[in-house]
Protein backbone atom coordinates (compact mmCIF):
# COMPACT_ATOMS: atom_id res chain seq x y z
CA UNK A 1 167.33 130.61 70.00
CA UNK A 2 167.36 130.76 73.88
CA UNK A 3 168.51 133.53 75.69
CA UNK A 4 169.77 133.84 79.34
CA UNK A 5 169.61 136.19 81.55
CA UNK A 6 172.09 136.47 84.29
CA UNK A 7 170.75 138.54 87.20
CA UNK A 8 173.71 140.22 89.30
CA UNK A 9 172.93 137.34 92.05
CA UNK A 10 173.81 134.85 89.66
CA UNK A 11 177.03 136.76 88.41
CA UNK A 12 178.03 137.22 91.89
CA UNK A 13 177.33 133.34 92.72
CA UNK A 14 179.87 132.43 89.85
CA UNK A 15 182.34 135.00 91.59
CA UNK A 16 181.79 133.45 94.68
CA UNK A 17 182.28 130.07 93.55
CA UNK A 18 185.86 131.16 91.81
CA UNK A 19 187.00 132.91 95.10
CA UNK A 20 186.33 129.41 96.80
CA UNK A 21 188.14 127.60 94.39
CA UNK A 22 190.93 129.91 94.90
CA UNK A 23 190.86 130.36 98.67
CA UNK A 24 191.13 126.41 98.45
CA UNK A 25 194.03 125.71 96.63
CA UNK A 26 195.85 129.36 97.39
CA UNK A 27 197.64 126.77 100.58
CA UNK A 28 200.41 129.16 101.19
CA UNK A 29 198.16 132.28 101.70
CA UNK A 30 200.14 133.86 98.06
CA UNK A 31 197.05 135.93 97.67
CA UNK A 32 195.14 138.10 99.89
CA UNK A 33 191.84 137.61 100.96
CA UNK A 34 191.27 141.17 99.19
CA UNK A 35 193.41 139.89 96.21
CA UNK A 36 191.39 136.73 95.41
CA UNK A 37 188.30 138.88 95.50
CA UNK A 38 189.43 141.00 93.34
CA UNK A 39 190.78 138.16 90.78
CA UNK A 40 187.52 136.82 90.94
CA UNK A 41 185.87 140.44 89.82
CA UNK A 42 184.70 141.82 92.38
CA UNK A 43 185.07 145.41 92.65
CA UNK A 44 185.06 146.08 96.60
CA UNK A 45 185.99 144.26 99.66
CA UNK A 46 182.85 144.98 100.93
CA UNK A 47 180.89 143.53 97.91
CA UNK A 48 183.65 140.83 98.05
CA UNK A 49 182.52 140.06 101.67
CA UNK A 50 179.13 140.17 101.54
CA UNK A 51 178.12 138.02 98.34
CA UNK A 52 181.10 135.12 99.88
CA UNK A 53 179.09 135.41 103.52
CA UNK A 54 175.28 135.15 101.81
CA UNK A 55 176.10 132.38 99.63
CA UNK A 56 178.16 130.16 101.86
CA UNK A 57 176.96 131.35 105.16
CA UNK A 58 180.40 132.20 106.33
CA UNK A 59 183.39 134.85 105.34
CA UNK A 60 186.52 134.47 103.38
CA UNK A 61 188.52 134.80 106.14
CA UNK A 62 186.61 132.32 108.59
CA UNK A 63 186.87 129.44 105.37
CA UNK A 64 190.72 130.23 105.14
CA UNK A 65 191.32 129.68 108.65
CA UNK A 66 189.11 126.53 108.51
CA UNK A 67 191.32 125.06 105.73
């Protein structure tokens, strides 16, 4: 049996990569930016902010107003 261990980077890449997935196809700005972070389980804004901006180089907001 294998067993994987998911470090709290990797947990917070696979919430990252759900709140850009959402932030995509959310066109009509239903959610907020706080909203789809928190859909996406993150607990704060802050930690929200921070994981999106170290994995993709860039913050919710500045990807929403790209798209």
């Amino acid at each position: 049996m294998s067993w994987v261990i998911l470090t709290s980077h990797t947990v917070n890449w696979f919430r990252v990569k759900k709140s850009h997935h959402l932030l995509e196809n959310d066109k009509s700005h239903k959610l907020s930016i706080e909203g789809i972070g928190q859909e996406s389980g993150f607990k704060s804004r802050s930690a929200f902010y921070a994981a999106f901006k170290n994995n993709l180089g860039y913050s919710p907001g500045e990807f929403r107003k790209r798209n």
